[in-house]
N, C-alpha and C. Protein backbone atom coordinates (compact mmCIF):
# COMPACT_ATOMS: atom_id res chain seq x y z
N UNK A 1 0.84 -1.17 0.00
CA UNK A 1 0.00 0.00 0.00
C UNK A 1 0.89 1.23 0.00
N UNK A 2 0.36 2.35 -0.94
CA UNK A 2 1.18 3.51 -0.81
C UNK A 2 0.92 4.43 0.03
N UNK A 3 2.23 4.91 0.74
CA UNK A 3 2.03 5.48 2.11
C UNK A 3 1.13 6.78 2.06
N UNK A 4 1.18 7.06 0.78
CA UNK A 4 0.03 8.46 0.14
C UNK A 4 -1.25 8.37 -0.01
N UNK A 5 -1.90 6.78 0.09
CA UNK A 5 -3.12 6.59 -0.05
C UNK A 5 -3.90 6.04 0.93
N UNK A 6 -5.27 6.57 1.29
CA UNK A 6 -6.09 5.91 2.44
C UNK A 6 -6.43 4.38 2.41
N UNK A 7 -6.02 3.44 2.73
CA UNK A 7 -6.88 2.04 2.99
C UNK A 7 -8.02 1.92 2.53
N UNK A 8 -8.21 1.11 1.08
CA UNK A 8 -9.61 0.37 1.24
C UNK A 8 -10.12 -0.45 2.37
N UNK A 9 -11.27 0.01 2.62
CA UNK A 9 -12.42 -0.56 3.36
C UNK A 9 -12.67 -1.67 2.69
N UNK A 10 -12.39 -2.54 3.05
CA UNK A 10 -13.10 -4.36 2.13
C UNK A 10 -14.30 -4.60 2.61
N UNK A 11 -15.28 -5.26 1.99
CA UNK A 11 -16.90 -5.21 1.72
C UNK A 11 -17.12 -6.28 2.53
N UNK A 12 -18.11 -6.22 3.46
CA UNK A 12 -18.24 -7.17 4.45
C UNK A 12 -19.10 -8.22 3.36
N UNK A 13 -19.02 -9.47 3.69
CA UNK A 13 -19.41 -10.72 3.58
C UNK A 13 -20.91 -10.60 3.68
N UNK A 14 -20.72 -10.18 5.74
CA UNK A 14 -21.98 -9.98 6.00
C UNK A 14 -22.31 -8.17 6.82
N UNK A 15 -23.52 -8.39 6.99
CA UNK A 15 -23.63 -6.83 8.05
C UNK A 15 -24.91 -7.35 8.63
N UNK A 16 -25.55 -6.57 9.38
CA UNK A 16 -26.40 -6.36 10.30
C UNK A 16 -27.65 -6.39 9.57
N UNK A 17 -28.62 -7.16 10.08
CA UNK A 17 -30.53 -7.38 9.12
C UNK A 17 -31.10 -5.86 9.26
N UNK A 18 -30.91 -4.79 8.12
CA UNK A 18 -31.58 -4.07 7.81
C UNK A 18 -30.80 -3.40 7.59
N UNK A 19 -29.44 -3.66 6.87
CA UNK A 19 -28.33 -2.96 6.24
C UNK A 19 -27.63 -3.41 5.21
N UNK A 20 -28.18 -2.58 4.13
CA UNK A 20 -27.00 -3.32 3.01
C UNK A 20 -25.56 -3.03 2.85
N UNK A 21 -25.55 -3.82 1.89
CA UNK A 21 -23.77 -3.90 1.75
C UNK A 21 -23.22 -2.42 1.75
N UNK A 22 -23.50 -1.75 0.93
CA UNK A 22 -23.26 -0.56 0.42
C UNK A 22 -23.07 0.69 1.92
N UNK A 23 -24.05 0.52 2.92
CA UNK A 23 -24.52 1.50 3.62
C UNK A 23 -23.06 1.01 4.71
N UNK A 24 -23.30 -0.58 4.63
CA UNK A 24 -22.24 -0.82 6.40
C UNK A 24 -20.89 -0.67 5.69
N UNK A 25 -21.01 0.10 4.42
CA UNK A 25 -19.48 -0.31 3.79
C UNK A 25 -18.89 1.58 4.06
N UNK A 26 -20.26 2.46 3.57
CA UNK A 26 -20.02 4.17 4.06
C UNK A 26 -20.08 3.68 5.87
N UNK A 27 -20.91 3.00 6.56
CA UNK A 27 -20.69 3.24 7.88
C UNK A 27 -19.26 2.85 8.74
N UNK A 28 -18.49 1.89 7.70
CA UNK A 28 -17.46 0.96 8.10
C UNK A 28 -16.16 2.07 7.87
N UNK A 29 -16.34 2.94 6.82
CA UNK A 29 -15.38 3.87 6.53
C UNK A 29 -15.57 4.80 7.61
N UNK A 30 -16.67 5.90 7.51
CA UNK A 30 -16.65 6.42 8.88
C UNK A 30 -16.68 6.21 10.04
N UNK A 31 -16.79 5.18 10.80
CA UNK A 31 -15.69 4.40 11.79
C UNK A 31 -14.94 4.47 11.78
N UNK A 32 -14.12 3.98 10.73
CA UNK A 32 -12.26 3.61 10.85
C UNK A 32 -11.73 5.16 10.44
N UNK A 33 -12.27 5.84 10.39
CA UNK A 33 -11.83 7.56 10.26
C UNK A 33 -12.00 8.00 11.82
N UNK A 34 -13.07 7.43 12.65
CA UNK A 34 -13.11 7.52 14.12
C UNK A 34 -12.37 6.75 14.81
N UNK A 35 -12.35 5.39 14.44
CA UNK A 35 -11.04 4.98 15.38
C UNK A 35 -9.72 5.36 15.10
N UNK A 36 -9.55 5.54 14.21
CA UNK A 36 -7.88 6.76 13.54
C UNK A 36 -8.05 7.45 14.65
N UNK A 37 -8.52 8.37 14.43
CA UNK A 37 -8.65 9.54 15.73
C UNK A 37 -9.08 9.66 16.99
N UNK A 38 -9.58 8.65 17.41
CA UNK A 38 -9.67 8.07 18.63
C UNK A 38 -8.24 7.45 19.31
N UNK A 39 -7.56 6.36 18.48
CA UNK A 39 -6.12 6.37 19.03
C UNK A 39 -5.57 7.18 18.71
N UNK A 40 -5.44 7.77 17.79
CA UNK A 40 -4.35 9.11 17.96
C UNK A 40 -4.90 9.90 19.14
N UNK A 41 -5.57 9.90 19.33
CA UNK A 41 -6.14 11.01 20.54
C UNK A 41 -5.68 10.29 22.05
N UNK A 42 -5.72 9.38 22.91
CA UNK A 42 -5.36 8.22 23.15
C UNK A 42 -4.04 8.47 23.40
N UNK A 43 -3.36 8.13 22.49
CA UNK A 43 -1.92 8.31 22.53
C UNK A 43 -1.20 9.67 22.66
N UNK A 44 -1.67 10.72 22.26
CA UNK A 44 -1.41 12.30 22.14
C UNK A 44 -1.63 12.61 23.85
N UNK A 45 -2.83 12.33 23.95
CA UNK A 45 -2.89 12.40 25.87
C UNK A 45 -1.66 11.85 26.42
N UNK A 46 -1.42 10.64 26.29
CA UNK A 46 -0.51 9.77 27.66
C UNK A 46 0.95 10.91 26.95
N UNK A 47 1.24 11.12 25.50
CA UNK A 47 2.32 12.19 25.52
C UNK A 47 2.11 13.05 26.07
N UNK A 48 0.99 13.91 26.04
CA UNK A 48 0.95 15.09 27.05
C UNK A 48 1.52 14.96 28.34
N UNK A 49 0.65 13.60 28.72
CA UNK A 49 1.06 13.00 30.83
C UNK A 49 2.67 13.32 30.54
N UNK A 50 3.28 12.13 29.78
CA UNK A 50 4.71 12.60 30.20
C UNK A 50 5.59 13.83 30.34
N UNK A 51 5.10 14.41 29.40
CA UNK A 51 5.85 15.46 29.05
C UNK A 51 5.26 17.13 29.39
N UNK A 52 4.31 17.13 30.71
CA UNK A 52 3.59 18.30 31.07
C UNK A 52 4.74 18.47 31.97
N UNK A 53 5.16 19.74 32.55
CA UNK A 53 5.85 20.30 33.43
C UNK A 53 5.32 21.64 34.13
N UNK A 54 5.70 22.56 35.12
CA UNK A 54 5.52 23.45 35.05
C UNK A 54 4.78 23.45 35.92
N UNK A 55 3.39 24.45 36.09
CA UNK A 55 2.97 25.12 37.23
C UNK A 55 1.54 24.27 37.02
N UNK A 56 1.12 23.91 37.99
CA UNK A 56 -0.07 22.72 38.12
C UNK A 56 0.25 21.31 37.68
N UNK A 57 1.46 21.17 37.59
CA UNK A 57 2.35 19.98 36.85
C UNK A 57 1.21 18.25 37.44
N UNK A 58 1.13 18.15 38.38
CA UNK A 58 0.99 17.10 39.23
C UNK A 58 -0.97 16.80 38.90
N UNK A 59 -1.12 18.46 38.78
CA UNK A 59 -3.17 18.37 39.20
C UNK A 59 -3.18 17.67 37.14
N UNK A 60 -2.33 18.29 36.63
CA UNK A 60 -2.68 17.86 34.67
C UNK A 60 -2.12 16.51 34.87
N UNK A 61 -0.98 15.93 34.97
CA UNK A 61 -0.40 14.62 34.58
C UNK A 61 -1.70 14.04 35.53
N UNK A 62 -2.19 13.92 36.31
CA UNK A 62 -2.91 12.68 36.90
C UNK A 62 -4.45 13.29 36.32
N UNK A 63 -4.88 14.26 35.87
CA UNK A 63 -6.08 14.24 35.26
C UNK A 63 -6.24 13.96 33.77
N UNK A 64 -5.41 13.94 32.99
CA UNK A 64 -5.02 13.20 31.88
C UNK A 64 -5.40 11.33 31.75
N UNK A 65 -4.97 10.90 32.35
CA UNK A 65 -5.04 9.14 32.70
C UNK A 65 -6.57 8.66 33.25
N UNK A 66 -7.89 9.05 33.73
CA UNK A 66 -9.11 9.13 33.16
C UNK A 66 -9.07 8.80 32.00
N UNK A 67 -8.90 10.26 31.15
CA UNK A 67 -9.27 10.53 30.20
C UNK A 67 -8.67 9.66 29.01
N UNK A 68 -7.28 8.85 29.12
CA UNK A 68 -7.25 8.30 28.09
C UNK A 68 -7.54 6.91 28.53
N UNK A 69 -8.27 6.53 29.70
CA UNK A 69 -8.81 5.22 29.83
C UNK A 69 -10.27 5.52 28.89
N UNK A 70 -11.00 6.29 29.20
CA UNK A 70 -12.06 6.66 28.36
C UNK A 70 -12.19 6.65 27.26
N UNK A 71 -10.98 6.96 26.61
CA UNK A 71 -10.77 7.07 24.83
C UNK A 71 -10.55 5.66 24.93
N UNK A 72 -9.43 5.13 25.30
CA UNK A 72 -9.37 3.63 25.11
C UNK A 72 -10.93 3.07 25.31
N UNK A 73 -11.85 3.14 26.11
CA UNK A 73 -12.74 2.32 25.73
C UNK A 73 -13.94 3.22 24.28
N UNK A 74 -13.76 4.43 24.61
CA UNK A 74 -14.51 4.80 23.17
C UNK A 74 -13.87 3.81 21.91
N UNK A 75 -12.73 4.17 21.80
CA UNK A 75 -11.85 3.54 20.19
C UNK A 75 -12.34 1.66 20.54
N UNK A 76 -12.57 1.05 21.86
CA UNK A 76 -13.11 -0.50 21.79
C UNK A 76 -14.65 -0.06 20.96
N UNK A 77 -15.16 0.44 21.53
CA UNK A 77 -16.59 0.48 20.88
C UNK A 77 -16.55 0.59 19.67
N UNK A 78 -15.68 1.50 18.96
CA UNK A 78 -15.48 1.59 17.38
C UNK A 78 -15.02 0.39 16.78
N UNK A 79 -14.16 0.04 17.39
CA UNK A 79 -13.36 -1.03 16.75
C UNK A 79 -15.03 -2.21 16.37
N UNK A 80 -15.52 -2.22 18.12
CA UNK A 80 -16.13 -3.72 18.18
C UNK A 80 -17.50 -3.23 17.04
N UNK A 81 -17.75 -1.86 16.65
CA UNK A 81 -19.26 -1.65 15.81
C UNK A 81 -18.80 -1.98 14.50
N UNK A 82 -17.44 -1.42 13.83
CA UNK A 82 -16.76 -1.83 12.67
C UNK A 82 -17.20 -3.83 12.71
N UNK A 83 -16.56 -4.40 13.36
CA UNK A 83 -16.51 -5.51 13.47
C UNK A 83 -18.06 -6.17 13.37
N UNK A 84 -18.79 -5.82 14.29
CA UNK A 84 -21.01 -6.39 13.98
C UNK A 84 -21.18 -5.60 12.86
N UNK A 85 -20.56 -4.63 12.08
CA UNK A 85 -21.41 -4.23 10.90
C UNK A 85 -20.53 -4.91 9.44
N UNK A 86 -19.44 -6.09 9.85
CA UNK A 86 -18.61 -7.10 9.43
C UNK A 86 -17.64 -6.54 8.68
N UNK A 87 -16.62 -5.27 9.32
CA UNK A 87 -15.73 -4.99 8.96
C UNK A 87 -14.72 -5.19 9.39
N UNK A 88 -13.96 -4.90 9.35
CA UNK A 88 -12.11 -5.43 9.89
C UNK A 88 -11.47 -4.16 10.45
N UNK A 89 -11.56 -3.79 12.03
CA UNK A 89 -10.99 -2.37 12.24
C UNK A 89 -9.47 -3.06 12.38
N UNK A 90 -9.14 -1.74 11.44
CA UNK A 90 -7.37 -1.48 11.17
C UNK A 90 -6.90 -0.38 12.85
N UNK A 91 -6.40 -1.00 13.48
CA UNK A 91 -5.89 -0.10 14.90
C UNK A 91 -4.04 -0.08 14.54
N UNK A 92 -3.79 -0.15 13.51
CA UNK A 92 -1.87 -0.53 13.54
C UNK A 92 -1.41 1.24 13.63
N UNK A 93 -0.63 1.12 13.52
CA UNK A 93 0.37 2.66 13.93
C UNK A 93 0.32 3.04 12.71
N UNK A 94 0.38 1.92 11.80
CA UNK A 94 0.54 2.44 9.94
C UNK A 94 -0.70 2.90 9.98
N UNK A 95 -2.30 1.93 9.88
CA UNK A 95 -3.56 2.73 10.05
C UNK A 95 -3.83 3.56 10.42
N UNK A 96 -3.82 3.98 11.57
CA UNK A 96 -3.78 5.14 12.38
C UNK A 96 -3.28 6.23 11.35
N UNK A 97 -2.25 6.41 11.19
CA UNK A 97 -1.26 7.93 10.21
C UNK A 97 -2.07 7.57 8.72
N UNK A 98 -2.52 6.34 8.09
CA UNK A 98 -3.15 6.62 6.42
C UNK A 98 -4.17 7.11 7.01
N UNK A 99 -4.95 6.83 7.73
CA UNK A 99 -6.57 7.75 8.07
C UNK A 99 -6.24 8.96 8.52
N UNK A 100 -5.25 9.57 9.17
CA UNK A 100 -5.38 10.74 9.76
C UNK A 100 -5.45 11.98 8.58
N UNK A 101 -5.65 12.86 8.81
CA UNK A 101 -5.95 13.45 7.93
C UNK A 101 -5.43 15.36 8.78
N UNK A 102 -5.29 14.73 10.02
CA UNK A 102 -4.44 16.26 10.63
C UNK A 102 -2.82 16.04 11.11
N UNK A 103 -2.31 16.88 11.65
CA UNK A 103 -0.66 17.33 11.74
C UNK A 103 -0.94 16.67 13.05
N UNK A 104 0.41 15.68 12.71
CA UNK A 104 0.87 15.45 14.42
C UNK A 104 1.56 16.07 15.24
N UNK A 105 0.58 15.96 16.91
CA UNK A 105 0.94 16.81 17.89
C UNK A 105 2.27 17.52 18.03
N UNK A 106 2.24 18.69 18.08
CA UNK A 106 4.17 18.96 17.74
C UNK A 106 4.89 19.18 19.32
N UNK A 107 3.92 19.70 20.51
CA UNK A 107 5.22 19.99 21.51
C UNK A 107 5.12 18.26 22.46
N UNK A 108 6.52 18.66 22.95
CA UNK A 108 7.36 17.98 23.52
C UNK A 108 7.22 18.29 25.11
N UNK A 109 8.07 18.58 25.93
CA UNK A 109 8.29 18.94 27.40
C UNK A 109 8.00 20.08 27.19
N UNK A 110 6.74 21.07 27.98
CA UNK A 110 6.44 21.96 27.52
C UNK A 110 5.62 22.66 29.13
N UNK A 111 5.25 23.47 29.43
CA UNK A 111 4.71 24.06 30.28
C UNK A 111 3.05 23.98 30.14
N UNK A 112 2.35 23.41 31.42
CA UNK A 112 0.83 22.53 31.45
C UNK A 112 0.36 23.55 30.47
N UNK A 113 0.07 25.15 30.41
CA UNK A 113 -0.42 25.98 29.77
C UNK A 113 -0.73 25.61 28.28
N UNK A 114 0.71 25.40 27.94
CA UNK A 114 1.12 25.31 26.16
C UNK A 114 0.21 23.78 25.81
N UNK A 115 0.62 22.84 26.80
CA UNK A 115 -0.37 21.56 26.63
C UNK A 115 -1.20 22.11 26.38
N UNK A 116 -2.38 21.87 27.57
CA UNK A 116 -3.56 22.13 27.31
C UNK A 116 -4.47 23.25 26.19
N UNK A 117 -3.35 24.23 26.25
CA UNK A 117 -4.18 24.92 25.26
C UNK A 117 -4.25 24.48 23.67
N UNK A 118 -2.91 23.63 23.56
CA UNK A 118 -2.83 22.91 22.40
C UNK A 118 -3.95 21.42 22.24
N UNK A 119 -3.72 20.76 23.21
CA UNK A 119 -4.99 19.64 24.09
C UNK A 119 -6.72 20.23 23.64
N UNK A 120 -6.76 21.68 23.77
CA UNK A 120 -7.72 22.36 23.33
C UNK A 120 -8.13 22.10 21.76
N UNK A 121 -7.14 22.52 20.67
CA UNK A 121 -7.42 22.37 19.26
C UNK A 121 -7.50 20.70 19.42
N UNK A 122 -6.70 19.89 19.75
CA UNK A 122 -7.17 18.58 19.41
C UNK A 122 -8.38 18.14 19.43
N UNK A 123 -8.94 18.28 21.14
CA UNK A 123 -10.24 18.13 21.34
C UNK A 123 -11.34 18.82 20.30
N UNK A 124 -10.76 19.93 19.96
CA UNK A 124 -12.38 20.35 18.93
C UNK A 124 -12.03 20.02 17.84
N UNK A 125 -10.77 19.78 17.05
CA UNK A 125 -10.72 18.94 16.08
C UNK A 125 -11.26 17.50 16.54
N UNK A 126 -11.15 17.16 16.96
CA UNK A 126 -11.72 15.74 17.15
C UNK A 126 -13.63 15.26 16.91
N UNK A 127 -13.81 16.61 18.04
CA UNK A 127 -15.06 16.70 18.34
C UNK A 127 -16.25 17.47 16.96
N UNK A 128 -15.92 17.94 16.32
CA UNK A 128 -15.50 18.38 15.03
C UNK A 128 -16.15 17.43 13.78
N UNK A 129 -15.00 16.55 14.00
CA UNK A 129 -15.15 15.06 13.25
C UNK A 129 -15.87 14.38 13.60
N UNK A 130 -15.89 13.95 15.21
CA UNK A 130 -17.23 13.13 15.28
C UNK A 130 -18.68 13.47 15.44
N UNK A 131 -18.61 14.54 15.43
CA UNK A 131 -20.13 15.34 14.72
C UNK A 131 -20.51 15.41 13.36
N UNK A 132 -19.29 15.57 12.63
CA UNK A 132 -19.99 14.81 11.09
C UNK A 132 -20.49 13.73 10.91
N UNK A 133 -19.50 13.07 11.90
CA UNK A 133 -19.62 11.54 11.45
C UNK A 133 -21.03 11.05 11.92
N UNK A 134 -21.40 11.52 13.29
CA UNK A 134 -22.69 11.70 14.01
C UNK A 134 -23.71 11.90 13.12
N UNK A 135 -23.52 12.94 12.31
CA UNK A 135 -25.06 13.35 11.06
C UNK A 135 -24.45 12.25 10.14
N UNK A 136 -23.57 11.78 9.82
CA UNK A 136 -24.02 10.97 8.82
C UNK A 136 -24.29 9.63 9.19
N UNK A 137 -23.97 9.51 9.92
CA UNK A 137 -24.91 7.88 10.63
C UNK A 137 -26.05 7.83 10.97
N UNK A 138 -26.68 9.31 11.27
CA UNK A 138 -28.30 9.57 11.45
C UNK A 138 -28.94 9.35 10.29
N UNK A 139 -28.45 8.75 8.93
CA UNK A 139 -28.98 8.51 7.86
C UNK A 139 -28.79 7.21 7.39
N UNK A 140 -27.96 6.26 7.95
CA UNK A 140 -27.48 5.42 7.99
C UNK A 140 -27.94 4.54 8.62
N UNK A 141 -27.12 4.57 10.11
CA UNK A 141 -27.46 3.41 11.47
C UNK A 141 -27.55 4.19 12.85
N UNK A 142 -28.89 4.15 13.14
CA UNK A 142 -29.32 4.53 14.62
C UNK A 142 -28.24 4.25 15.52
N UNK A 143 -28.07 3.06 15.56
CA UNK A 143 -27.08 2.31 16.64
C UNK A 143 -25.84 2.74 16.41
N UNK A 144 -25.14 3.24 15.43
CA UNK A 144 -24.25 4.06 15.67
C UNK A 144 -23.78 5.26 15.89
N UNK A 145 -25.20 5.92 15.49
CA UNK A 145 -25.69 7.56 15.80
C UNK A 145 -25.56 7.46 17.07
N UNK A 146 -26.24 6.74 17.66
CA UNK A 146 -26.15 6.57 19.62
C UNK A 146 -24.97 6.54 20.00
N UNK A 147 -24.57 5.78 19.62
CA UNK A 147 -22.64 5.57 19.93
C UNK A 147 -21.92 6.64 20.13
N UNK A 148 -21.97 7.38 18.68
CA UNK A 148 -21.19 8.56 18.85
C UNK A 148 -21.65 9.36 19.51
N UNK A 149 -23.41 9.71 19.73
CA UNK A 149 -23.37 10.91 20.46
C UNK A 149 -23.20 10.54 21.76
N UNK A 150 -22.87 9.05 22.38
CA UNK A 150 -22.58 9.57 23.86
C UNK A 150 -20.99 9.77 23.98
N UNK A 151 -20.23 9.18 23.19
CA UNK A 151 -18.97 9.75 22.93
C UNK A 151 -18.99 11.20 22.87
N UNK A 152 -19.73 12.00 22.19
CA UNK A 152 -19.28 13.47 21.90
C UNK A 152 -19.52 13.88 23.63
N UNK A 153 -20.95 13.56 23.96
CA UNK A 153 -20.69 14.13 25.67
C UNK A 153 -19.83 13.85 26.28
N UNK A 154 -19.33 12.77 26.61
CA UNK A 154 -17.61 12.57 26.82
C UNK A 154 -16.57 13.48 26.23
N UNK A 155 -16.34 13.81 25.26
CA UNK A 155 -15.15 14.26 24.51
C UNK A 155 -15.80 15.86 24.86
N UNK A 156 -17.00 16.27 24.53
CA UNK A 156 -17.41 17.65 24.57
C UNK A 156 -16.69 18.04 26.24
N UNK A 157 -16.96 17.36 27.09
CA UNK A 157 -16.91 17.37 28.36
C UNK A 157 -15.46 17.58 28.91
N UNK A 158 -14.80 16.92 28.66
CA UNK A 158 -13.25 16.81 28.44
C UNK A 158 -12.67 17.98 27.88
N UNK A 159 -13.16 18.88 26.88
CA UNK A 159 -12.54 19.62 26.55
C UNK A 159 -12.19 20.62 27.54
N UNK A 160 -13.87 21.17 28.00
CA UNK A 160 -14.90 21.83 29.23
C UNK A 160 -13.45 22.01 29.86
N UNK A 161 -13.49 20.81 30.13
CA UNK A 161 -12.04 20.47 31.11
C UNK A 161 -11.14 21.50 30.97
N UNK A 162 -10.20 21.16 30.03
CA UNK A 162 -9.80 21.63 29.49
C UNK A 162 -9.75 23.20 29.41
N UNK A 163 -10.57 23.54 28.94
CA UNK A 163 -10.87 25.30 28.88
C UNK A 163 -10.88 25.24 30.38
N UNK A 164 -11.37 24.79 31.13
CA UNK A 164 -11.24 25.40 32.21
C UNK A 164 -10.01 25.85 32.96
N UNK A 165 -9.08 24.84 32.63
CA UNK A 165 -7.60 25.42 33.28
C UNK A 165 -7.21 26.41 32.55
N UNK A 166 -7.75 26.87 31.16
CA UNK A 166 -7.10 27.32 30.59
C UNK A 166 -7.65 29.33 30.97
N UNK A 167 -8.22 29.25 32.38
CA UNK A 167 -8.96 30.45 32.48
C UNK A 167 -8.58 30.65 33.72
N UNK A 168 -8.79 32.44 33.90
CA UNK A 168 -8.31 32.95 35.19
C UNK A 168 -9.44 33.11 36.21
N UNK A 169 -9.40 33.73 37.40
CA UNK A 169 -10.35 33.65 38.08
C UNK A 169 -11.79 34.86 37.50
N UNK A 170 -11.70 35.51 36.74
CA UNK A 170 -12.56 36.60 35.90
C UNK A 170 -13.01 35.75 34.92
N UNK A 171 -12.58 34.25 34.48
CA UNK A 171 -12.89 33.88 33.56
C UNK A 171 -12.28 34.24 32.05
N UNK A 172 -11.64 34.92 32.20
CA UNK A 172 -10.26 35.17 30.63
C UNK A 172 -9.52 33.86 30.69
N UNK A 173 -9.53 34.19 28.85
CA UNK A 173 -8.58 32.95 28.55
C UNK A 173 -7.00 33.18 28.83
N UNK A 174 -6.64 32.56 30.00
CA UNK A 174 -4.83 33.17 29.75
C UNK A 174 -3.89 33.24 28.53
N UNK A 175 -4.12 31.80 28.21
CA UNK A 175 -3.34 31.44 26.81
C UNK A 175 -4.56 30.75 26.13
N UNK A 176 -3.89 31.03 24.68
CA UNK A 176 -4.82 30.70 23.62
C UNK A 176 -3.80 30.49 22.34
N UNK A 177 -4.02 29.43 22.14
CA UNK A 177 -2.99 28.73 20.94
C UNK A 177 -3.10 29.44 19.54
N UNK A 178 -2.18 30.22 19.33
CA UNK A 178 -2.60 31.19 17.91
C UNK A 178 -1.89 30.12 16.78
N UNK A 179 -1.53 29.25 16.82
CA UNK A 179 -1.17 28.31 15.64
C UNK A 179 -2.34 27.42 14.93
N UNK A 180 -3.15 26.74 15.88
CA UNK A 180 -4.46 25.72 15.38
C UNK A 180 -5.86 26.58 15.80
């Protein structure tokens, strides 16, 4: 496969009684565009854990590790709906980077601020994506429309998080990532 091109989706055998081939084959793609970004997301957190320093150092690294137990079980649910709608979820490190379709996380050891506010664009990129993906399964498959939207209250929620450290006691944003 060329490292320039997205993965065919292969045509399930079978799918779910009141889905044709065609529909679990668009629902099977937008999945594996959600589990892409579900482990990348996943993995971008536990880099953050390591590599946060700085002032609230201790309250971010241990509120981070929740949150990517949570993604880990969101990205199971994707994986396991790909799989009942008889697709084959791709989770490899190669999969992951052909589906992605955004810039990987760039800081390193960095001060909690610069995280999180960067932690910020991920989350609404993320959240972003799985709201498309959300309307287009509302045309599709109920049961996966459900899926995602309790994922987005999760992920919406998390961000919440998020913005919240990222504010003073007046409620101003301290920092605000002028790159994403």
């Amino acid at each position: 496969m060329d490292s320039n091109t997205t993965p065919t989706i292969d045509r399930p055998t079978l799918t779910v009684p009141g889905m044709d081939t065609d529909q679990a084959v668009r629902m099977i793609s937008i999945l594996q565009e959600r589990l892409a970004a579900l482990l990348d997301l996943q993995l971008t957190l536990k880099h953050i854990h390591w590599n946060v320093v700085g002032v609230n150092f201790i309250s971010v690294h241990e509120f981070l590790d929740p949150q990517v137990d949570s993604i880990r079980e969101m990205s199971d649910a994707v994986a396991e709906r790909i799989a009942t709608l008889g697709g084959s979820p791709l989770g490899t490190p190669g999969a992951i980077t052909k589906f992605r379709s955004w810039d990987d996380y760039e800081l390193n050891r960095e001060p909690t601020v610069r995280h999180l506010s960067a932690l910020d664009s991920v989350y609404g990129g993320v959240i972003a994506d799985h709201r498309k993906a959300q309307r287009e399964a509302a045309d599709l498959d109920p049961v996966t429309e459900d899926m995602l939207i309790g994922q987005l209250a999760d992920l919406e929620q998390y961000q919440w998080f998020v913005r919240a450290h990222l504010q003073d006691a007046s409620g101003d944003v301290v920092f605000r990532n002028t790159e994403g």
